[in-house]
C-alpha atoms as a PDB file:
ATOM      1  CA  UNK A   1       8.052  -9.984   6.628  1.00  0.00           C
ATOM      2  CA  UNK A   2       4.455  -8.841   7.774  1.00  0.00           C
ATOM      3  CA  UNK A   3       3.468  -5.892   5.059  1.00  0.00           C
ATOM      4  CA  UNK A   4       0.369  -3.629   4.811  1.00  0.00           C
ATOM      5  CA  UNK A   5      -0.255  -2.932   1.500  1.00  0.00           C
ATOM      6  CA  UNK A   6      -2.293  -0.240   0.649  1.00  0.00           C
ATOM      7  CA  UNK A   7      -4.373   0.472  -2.580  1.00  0.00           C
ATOM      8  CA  UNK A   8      -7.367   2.591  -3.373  1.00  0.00           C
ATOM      9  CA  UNK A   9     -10.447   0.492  -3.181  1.00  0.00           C
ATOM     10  CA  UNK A  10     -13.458   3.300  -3.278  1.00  0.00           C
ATOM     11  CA  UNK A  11     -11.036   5.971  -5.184  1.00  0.00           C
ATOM     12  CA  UNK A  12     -11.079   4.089  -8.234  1.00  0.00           C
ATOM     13  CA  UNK A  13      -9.351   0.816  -9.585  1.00  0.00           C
ATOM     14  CA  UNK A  14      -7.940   1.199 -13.039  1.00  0.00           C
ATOM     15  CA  UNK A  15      -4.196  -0.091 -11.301  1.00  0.00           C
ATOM     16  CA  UNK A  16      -5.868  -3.635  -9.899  1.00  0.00           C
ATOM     17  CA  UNK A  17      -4.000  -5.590 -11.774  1.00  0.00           C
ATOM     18  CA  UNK A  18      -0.956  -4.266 -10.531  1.00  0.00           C
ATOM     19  CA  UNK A  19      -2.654  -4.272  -6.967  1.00  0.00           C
ATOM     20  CA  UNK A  20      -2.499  -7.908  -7.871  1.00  0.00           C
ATOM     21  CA  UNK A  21       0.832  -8.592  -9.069  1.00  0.00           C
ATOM     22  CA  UNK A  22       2.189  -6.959  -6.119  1.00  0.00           C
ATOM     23  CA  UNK A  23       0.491  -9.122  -3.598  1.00  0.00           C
ATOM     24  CA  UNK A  24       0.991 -12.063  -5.705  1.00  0.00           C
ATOM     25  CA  UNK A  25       4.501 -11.329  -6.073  1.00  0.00           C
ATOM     26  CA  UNK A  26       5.099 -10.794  -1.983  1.00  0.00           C
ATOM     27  CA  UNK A  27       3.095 -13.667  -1.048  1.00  0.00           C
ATOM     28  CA  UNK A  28       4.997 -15.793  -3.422  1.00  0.00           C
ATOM     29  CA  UNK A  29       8.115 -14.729  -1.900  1.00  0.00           C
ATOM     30  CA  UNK A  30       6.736 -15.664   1.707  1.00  0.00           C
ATOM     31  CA  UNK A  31       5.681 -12.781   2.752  1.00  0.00           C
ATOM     32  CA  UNK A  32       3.009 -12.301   5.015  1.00  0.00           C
ATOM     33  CA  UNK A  33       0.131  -9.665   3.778  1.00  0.00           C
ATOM     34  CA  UNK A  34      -2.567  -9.107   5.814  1.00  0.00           C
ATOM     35  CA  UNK A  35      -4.405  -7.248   2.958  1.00  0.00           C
ATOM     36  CA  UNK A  36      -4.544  -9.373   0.157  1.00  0.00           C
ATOM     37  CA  UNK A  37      -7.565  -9.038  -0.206  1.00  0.00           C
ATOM     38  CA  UNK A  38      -7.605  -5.505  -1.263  1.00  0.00           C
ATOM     39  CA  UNK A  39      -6.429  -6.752  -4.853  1.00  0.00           C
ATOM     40  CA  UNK A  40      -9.549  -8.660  -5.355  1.00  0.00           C
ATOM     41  CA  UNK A  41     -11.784  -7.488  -8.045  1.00  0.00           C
ATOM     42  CA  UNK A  42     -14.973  -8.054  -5.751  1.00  0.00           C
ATOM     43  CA  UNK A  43     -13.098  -5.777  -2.696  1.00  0.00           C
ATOM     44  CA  UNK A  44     -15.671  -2.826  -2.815  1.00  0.00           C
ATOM     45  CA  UNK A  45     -18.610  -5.279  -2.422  1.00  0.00           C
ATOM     46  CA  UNK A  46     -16.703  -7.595   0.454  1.00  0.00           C
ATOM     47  CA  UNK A  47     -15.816  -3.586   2.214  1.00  0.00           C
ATOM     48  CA  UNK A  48     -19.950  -3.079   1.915  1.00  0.00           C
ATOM     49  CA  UNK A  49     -20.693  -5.890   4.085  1.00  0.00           C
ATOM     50  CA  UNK A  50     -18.170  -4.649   7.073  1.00  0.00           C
ATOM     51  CA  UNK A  51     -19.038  -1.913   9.217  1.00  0.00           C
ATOM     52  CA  UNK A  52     -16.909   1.273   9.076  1.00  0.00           C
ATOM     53  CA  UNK A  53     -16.054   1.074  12.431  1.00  0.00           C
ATOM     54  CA  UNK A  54     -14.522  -2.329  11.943  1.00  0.00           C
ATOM     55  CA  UNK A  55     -12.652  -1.302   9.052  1.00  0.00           C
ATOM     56  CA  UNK A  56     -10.723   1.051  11.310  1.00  0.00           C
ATOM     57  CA  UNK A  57      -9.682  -0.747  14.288  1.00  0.00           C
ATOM     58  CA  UNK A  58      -8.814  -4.070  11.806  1.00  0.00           C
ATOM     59  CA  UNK A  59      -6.704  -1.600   9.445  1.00  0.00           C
ATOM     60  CA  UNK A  60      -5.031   0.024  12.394  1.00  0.00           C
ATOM     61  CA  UNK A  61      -4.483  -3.480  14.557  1.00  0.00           C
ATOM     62  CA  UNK A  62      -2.669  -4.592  10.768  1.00  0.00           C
ATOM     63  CA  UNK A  63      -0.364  -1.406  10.891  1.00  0.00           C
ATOM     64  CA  UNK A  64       0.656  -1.884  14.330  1.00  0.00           C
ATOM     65  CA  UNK A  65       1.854  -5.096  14.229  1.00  0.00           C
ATOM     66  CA  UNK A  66       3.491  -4.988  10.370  1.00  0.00           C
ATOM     67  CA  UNK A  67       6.937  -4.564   9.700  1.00  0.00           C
ATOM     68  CA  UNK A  68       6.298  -2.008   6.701  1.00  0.00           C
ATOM     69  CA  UNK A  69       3.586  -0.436   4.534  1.00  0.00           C
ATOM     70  CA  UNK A  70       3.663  -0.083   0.879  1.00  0.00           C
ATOM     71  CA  UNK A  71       1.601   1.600  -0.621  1.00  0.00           C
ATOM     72  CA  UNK A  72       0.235   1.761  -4.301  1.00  0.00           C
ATOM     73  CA  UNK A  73      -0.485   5.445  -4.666  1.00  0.00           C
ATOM     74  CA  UNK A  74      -1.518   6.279  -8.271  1.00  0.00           C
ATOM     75  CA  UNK A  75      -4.941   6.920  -7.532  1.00  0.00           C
ATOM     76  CA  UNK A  76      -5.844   9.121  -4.906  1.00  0.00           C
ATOM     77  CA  UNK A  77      -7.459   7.924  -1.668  1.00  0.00           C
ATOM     78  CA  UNK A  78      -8.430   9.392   1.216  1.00  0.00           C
ATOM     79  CA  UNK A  79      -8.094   6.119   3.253  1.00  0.00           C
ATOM     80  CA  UNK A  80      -4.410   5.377   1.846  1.00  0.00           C
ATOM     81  CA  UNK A  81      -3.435   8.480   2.962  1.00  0.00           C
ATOM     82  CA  UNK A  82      -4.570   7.815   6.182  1.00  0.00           C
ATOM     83  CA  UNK A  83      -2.864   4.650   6.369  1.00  0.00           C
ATOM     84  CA  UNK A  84       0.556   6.211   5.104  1.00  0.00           C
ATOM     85  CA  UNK A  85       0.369   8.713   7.871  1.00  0.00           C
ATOM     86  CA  UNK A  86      -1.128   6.354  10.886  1.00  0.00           C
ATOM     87  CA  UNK A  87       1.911   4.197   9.339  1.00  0.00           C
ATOM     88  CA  UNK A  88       4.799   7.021   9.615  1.00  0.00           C
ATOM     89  CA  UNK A  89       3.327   8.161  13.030  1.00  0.00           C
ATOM     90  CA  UNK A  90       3.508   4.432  14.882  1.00  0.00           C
ATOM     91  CA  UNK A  91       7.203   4.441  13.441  1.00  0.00           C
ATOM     92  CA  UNK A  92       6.772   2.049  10.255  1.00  0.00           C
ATOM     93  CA  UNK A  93       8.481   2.369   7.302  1.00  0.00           C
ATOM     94  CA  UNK A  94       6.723   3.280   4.065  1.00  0.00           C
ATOM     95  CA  UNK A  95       7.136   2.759   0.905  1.00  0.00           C
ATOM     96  CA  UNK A  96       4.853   4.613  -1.880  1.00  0.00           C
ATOM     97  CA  UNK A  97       5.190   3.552  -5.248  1.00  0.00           C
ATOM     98  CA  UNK A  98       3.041   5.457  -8.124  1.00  0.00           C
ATOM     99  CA  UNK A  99       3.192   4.779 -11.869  1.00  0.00           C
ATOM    100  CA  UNK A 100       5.008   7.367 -14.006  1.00  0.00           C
ATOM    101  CA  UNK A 101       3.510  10.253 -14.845  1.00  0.00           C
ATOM    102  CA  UNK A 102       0.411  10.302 -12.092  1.00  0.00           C
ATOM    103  CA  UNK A 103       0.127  13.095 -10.339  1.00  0.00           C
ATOM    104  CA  UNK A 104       0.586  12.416  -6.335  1.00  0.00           C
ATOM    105  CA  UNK A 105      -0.838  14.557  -3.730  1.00  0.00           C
ATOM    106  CA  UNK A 106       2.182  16.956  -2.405  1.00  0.00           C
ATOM    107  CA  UNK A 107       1.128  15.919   0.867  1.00  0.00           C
ATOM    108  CA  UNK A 108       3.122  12.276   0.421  1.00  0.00           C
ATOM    109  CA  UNK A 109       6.037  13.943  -1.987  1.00  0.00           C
ATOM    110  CA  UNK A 110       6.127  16.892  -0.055  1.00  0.00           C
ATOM    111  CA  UNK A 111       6.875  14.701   3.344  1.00  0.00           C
ATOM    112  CA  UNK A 112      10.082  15.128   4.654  1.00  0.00           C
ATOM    113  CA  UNK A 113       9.685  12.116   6.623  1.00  0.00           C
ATOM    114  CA  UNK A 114      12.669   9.693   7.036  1.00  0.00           C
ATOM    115  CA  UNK A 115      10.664   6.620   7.253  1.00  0.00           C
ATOM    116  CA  UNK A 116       9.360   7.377   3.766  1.00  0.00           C
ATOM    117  CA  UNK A 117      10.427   6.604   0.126  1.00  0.00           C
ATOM    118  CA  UNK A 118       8.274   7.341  -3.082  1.00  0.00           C
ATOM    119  CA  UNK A 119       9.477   6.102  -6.078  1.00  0.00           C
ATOM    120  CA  UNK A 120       7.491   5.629  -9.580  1.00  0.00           C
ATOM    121  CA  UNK A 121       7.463   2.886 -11.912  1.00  0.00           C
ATOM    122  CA  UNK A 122       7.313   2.089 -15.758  1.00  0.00           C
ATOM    123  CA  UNK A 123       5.460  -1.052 -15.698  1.00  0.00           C
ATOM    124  CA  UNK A 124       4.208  -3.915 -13.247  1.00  0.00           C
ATOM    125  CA  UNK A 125       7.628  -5.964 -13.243  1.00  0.00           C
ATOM    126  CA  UNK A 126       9.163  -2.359 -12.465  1.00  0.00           C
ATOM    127  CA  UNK A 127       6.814  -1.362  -9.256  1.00  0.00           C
ATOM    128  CA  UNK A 128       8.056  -4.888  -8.428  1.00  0.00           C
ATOM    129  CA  UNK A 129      11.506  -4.817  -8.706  1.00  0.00           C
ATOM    130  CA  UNK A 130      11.536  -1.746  -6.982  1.00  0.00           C
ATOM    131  CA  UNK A 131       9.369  -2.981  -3.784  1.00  0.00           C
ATOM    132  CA  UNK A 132      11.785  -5.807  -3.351  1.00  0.00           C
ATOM    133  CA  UNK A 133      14.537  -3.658  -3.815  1.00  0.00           C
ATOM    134  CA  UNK A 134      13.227  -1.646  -1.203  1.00  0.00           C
ATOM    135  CA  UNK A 135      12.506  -4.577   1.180  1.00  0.00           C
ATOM    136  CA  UNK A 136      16.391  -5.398   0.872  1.00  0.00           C
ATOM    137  CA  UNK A 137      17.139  -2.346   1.889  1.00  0.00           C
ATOM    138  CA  UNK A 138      15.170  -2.702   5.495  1.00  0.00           C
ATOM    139  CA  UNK A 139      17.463  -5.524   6.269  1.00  0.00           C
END
């Protein structure tokens, strides 16, 4: 399966390593993820070097053509938000997943949207468990 997965890069970065055990854990199972990369510790300085403009129409070409976006949503971001709704609006599924506790914006939990789930999660095997869970259930 082709996912998106989304993650605050400039909003902050205190969940990276669970950034990276998600990728790691979806790639490992064959999945296909476009934005990998995002889980890298060096992301904000690899973003500098690419041209805003750029960063749009090579996150939106990646929506398009995946089969789902998860997103990590624990810290707020402007651009994940973005993504969630491009996402839900080209007919994607999405998946938010938020530790325990964090306060989301009521914009995502608020969304009545069938395509969307939001679930939290204790620890990293958790958020885990719960993504593939949730990629079972898209058949």
């Amino acid at each position: 399966m082709n996912i998106y997965f989304a993650c605050s890069v400039t909003g902050g970065r205190e969940f990276e390593s669970v950034y990276q055990a998600i990728v790691s854990a979806l790639t490992t199972n064959g999945h296909q993820v476009p934005t990998a990369n995002l889980a890298e510790p060096d992301i904000a300085a690899q973003e500098l070097k690419v041209a805003p403009r750029e960063v749009y129409d090579r996150d939106v070409a990646w929506i398009r053509n995946c089969d789902a976006l998860i997103a990590e949503v624990s810290v707020p971001s402007h651009g994940v938000g973005y993504e969630i709704g491009y996402a839900l609006n080209a007919g994607k599924p999405v998946f938010c997943i938020h530790q325990e506790g964090r306060k989301v914006s009521k914009m995502i939990t608020g969304n009545p949207h069938p395509a969307l789930t939001i679930r939290s999660y204790s620890s990293p095997d958790k958020a885990i468990s719960a993504i593939f869970d949730y990629i079972k259930s898209l058949g």
